[in-house]
PDB file of N, CA and C in Angstrom:
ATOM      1  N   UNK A   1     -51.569  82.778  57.761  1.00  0.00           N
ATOM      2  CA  UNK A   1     -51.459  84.219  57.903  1.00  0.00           C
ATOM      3  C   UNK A   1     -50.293  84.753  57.059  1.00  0.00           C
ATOM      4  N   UNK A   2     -49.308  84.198  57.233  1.00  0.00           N
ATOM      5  CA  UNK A   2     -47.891  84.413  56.401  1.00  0.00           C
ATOM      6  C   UNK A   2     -48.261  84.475  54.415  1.00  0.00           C
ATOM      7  N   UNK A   3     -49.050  83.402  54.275  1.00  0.00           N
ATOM      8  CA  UNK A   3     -49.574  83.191  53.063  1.00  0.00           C
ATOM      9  C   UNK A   3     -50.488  84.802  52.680  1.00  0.00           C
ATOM     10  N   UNK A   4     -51.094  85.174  53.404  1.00  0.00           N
ATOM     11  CA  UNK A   4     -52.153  86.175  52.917  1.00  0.00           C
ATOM     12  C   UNK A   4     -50.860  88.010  52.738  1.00  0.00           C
ATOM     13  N   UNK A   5     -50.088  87.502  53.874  1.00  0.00           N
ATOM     14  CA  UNK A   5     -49.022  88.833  53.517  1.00  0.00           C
ATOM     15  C   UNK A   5     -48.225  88.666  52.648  1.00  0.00           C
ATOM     16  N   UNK A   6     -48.241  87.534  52.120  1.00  0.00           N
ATOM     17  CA  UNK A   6     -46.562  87.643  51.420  1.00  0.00           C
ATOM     18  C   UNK A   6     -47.320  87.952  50.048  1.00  0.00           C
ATOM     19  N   UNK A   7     -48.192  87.993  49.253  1.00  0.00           N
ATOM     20  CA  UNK A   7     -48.647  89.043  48.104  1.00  0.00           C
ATOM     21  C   UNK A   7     -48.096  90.477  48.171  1.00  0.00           C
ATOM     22  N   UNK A   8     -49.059  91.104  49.528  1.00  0.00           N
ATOM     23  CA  UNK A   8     -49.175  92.164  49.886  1.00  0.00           C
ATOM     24  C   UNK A   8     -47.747  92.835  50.202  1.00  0.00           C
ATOM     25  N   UNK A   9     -46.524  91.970  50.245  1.00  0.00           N
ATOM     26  CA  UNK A   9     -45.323  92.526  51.235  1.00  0.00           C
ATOM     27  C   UNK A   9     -44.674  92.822  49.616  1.00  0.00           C
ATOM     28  N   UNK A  10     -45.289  91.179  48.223  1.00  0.00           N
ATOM     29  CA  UNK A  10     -44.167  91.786  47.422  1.00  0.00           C
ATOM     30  C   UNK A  10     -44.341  92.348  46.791  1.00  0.00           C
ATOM     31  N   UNK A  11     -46.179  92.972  47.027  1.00  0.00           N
ATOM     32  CA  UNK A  11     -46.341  94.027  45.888  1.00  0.00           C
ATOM     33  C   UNK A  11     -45.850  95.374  46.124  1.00  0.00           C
ATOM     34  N   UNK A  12     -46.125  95.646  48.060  1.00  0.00           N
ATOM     35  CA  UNK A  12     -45.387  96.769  48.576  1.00  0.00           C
ATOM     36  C   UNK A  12     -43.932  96.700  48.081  1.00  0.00           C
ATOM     37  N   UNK A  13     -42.919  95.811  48.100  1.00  0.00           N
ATOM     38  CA  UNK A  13     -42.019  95.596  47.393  1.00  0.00           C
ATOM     39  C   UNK A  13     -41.770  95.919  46.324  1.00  0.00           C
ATOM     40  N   UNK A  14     -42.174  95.463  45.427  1.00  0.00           N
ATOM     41  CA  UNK A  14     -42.148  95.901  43.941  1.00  0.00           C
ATOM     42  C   UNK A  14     -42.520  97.467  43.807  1.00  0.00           C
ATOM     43  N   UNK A  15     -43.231  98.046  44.402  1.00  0.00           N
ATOM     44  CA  UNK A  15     -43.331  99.323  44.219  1.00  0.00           C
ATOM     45  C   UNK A  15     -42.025  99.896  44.720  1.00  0.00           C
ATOM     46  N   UNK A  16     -42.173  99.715  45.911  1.00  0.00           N
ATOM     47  CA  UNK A  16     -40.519 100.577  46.662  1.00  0.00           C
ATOM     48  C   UNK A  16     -39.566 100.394  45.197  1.00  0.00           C
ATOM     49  N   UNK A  17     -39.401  99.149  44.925  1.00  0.00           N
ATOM     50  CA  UNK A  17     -38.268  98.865  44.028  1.00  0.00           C
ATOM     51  C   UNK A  17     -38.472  99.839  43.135  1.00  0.00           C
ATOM     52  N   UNK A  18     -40.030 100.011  42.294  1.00  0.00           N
ATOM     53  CA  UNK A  18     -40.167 100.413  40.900  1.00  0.00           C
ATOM     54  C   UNK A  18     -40.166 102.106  41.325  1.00  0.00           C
ATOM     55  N   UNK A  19     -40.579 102.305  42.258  1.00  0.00           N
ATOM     56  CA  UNK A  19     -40.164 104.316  43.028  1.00  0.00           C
ATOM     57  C   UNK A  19     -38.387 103.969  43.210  1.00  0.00           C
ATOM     58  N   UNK A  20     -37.444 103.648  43.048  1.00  0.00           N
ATOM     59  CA  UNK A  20     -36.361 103.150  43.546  1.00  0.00           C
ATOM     60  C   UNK A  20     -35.541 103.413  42.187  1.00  0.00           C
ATOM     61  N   UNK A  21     -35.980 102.665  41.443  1.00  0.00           N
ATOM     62  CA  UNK A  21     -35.648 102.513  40.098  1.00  0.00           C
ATOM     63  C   UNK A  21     -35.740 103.465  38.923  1.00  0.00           C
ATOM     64  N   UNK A  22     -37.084 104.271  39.135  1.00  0.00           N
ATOM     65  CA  UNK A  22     -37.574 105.687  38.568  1.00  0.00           C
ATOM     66  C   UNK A  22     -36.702 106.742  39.095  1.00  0.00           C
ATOM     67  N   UNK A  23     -36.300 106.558  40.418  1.00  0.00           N
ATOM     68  CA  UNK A  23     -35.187 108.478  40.640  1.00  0.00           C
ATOM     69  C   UNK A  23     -34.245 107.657  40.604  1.00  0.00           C
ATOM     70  N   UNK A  24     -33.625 105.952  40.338  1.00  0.00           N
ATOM     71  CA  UNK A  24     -32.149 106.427  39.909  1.00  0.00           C
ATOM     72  C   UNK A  24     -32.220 106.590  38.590  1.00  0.00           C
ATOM     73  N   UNK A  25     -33.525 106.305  37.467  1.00  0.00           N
ATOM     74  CA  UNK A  25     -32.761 106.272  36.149  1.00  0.00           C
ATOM     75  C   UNK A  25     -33.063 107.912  36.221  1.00  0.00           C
ATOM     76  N   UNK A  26     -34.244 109.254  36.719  1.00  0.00           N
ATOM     77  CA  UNK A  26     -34.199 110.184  36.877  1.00  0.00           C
ATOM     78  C   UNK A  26     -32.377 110.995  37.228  1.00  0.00           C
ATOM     79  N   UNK A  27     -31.593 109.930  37.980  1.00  0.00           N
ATOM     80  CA  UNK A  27     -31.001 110.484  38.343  1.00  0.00           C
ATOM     81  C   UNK A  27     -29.787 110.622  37.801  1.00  0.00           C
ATOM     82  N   UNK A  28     -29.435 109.400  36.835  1.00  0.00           N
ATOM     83  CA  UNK A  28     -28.741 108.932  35.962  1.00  0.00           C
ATOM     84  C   UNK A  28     -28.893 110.110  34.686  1.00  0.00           C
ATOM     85  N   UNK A  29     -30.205 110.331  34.370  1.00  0.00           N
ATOM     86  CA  UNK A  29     -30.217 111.277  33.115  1.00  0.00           C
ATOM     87  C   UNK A  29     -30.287 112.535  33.453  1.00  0.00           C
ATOM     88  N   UNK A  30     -30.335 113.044  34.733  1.00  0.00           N
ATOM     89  CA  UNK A  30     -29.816 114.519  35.321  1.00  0.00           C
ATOM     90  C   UNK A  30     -28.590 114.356  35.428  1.00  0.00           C
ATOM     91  N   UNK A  31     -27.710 113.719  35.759  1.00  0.00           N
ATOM     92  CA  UNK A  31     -25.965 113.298  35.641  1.00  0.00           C
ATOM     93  C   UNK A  31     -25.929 113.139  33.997  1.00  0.00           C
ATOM     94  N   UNK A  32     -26.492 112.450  33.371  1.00  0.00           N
ATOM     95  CA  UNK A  32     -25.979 112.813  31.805  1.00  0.00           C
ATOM     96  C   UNK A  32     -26.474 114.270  31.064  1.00  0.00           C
ATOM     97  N   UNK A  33     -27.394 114.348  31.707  1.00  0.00           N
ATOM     98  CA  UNK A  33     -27.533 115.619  31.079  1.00  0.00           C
ATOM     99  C   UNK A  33     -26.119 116.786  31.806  1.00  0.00           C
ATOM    100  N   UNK A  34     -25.970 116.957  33.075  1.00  0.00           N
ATOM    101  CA  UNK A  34     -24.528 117.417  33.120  1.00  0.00           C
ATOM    102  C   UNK A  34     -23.702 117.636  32.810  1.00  0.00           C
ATOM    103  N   UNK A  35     -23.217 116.386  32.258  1.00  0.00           N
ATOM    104  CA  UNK A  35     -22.022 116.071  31.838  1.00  0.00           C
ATOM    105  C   UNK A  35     -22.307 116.332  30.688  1.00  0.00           C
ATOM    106  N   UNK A  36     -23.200 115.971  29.775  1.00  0.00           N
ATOM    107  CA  UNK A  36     -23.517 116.551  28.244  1.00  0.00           C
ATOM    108  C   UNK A  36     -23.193 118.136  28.377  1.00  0.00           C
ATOM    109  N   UNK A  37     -23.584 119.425  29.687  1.00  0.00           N
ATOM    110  CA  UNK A  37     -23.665 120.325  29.433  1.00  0.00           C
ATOM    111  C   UNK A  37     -22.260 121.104  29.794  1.00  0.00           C
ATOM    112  N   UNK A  38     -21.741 119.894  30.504  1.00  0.00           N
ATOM    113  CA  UNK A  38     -20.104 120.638  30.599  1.00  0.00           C
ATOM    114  C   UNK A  38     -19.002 120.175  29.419  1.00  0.00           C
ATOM    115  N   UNK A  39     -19.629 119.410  28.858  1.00  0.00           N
ATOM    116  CA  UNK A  39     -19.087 118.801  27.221  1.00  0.00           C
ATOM    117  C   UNK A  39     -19.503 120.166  26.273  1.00  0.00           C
ATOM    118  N   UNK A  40     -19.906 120.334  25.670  1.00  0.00           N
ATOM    119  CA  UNK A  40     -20.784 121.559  25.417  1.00  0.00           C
ATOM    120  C   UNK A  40     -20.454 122.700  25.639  1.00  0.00           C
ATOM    121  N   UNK A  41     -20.468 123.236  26.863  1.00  0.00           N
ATOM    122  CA  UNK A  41     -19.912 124.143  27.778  1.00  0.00           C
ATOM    123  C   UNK A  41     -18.316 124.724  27.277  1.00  0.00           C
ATOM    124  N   UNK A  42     -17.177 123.198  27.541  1.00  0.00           N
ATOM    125  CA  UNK A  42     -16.190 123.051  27.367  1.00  0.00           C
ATOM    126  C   UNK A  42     -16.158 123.276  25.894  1.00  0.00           C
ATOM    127  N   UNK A  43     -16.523 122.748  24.599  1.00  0.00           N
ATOM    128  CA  UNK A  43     -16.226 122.390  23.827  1.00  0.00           C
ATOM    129  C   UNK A  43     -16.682 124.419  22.662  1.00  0.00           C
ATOM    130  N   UNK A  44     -17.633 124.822  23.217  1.00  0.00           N
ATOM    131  CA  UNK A  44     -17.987 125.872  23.057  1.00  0.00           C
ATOM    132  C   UNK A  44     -17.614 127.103  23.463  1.00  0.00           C
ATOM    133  N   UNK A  45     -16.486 127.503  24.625  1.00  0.00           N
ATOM    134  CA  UNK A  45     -15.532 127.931  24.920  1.00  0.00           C
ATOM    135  C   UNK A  45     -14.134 127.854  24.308  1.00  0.00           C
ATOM    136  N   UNK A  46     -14.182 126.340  23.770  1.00  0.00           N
ATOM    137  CA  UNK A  46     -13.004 126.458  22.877  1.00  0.00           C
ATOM    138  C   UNK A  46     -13.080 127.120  21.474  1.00  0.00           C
ATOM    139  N   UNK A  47     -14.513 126.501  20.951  1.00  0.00           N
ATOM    140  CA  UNK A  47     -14.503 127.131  19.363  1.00  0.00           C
ATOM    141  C   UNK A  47     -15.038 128.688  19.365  1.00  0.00           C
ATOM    142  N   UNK A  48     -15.114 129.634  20.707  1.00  0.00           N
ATOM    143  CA  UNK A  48     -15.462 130.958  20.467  1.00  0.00           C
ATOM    144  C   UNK A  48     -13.824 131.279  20.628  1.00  0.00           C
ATOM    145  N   UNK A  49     -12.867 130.481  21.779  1.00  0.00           N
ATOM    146  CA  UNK A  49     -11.623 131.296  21.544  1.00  0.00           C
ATOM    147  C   UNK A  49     -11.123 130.975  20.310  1.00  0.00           C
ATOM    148  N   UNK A  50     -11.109 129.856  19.546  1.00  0.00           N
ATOM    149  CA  UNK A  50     -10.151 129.588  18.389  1.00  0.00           C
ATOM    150  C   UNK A  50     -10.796 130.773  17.435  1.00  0.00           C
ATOM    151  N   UNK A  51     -12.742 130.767  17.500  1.00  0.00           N
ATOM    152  CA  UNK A  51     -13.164 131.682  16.474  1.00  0.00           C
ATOM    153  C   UNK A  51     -12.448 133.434  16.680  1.00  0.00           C
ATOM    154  N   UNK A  52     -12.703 133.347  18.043  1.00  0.00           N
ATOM    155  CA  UNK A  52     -11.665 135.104  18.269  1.00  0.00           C
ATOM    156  C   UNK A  52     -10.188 135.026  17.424  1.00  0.00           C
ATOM    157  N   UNK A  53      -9.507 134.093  17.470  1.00  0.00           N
ATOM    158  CA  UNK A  53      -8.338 133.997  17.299  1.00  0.00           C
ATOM    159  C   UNK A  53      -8.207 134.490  15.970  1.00  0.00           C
ATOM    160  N   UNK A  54      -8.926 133.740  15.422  1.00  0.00           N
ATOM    161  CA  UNK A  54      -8.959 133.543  13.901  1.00  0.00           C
ATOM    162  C   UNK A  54      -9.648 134.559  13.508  1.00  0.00           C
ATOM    163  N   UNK A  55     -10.550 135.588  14.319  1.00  0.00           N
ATOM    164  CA  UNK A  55     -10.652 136.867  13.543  1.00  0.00           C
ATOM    165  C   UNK A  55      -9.856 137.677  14.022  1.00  0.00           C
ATOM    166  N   UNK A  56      -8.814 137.436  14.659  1.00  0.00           N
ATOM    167  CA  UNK A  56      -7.959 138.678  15.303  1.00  0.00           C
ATOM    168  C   UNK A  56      -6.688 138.404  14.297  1.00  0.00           C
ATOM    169  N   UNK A  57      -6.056 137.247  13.904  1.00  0.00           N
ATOM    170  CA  UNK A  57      -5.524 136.593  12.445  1.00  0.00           C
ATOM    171  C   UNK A  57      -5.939 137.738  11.269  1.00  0.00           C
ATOM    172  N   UNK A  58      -7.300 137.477  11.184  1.00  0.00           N
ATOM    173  CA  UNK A  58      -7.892 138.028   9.723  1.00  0.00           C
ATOM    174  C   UNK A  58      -7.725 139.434   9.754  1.00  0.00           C
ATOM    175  N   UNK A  59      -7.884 139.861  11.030  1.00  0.00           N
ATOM    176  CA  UNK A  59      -7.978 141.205  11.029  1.00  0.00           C
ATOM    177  C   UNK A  59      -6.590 141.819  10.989  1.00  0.00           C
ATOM    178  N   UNK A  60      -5.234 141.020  11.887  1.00  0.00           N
ATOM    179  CA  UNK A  60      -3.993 141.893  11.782  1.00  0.00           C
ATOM    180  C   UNK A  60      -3.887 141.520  10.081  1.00  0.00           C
ATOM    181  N   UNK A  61      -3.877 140.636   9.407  1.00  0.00           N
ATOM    182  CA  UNK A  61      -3.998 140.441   7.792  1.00  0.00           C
ATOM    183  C   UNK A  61      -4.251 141.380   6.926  1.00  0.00           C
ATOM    184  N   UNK A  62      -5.684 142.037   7.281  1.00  0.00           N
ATOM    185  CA  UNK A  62      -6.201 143.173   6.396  1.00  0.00           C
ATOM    186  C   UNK A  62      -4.938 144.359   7.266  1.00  0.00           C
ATOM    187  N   UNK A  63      -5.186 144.607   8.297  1.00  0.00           N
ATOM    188  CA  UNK A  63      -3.868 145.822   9.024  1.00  0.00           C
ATOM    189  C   UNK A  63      -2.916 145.556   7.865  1.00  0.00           C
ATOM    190  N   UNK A  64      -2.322 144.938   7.754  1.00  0.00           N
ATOM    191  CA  UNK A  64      -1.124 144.652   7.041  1.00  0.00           C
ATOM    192  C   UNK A  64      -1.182 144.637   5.639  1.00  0.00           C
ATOM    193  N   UNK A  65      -2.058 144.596   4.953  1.00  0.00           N
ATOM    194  CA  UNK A  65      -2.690 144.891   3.895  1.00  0.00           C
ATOM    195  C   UNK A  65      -2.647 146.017   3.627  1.00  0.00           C
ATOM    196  N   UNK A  66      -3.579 146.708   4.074  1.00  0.00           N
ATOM    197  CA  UNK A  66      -4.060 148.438   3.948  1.00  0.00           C
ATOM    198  C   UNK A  66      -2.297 149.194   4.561  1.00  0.00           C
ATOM    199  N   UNK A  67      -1.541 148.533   5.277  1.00  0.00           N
ATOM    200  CA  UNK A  67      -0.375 149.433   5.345  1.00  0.00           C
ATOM    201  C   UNK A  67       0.469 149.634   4.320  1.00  0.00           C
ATOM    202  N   UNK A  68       0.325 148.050   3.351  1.00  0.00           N
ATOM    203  CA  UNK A  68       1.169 148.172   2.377  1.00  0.00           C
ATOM    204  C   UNK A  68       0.640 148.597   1.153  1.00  0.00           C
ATOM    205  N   UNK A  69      -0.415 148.337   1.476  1.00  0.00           N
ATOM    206  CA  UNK A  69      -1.408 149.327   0.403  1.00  0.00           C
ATOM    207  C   UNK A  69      -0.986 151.026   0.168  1.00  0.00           C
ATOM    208  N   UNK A  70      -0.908 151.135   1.478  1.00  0.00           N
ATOM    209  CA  UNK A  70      -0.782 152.866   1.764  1.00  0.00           C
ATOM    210  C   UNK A  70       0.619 153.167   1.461  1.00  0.00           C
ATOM    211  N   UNK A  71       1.368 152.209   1.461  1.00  0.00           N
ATOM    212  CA  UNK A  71       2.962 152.654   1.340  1.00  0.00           C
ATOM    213  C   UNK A  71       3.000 152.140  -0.207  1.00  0.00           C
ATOM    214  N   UNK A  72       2.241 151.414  -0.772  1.00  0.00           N
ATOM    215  CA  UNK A  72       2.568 151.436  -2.380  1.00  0.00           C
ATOM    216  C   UNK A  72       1.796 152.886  -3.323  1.00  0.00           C
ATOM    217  N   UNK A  73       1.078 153.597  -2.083  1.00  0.00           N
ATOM    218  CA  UNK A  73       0.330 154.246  -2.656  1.00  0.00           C
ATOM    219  C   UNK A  73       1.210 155.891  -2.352  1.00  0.00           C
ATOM    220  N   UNK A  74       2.012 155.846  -1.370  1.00  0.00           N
ATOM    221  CA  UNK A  74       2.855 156.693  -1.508  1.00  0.00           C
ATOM    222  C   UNK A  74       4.376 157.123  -2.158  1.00  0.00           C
ATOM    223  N   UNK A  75       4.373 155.735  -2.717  1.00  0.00           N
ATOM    224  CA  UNK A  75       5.721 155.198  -3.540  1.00  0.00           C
ATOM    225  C   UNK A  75       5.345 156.074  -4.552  1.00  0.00           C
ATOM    226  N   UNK A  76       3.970 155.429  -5.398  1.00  0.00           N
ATOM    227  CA  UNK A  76       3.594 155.839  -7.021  1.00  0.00           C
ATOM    228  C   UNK A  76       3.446 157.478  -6.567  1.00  0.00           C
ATOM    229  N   UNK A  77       2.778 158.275  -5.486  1.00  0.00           N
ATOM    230  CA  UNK A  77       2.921 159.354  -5.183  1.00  0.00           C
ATOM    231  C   UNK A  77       3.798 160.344  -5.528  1.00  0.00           C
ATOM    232  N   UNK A  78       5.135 159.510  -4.819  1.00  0.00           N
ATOM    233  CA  UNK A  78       6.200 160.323  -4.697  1.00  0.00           C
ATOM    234  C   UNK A  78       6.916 159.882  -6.382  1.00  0.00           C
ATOM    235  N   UNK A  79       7.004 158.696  -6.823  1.00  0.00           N
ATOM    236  CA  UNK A  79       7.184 158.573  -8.157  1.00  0.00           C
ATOM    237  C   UNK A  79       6.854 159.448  -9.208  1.00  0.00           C
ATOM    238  N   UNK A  80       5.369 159.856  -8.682  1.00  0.00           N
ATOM    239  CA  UNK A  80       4.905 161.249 -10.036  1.00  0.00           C
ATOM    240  C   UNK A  80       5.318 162.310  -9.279  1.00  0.00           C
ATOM    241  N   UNK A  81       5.195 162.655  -8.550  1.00  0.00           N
ATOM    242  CA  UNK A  81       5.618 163.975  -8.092  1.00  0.00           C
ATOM    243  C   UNK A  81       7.596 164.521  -8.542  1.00  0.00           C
ATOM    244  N   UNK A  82       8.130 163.086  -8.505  1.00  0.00           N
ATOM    245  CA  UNK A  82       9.521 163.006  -8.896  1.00  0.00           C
ATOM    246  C   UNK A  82       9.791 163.275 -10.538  1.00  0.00           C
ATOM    247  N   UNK A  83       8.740 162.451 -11.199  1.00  0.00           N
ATOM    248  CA  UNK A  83       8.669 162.749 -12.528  1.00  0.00           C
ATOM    249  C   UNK A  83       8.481 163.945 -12.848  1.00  0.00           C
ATOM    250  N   UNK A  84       6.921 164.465 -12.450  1.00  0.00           N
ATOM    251  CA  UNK A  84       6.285 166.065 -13.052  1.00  0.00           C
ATOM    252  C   UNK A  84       7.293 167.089 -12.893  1.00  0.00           C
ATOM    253  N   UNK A  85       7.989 166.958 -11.849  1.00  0.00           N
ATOM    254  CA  UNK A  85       9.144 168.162 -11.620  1.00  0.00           C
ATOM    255  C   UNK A  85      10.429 168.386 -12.978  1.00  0.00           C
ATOM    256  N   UNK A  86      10.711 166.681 -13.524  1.00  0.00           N
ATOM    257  CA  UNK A  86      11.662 166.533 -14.458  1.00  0.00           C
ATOM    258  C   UNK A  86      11.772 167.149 -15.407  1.00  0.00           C
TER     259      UNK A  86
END
């Protein structure tokens, strides 16, 4: 009698195992996928602040530009206006 179950016990067996084995590797690649998405997550939060940074850089750059622009442009201004009077 023992002989006729023990097929039957290790095929029930082997299944449990192989349903067992399917949601941990399921479960394993929902945990990597996670962690891939807080890698990601993390890593994509950093390069939008460095990218802000670096256009807020570019941008006080041009500010500073166009001011000295405007003050070389009132120099030569006042330069002719100093002349034409002479």
């Amino acid at each position: 009698m023992l002989a006729t179950l023990l097929p039957a016990l290790a095929a029930l067996l082997a299944a449990a195992l192989a349903t067992l084995l399917a949601r941990l590797r399921a479960a394993a690649i929902l945990l990597l996928l996670l962690v891939l998405l807080a890698v990601l997550v993390t890593h994509l939060t950093a390069a939008l602040l460095l990218s802000r940074l670096l256009l807020a850089a570019a941008l006080a750059r041009l500010f500073l530009l166009l001011l000295i622009l405007r003050l070389l442009a009132r120099l030569r201004l006042t330069r002719l206006l100093l002349l034409s009077h002479c």
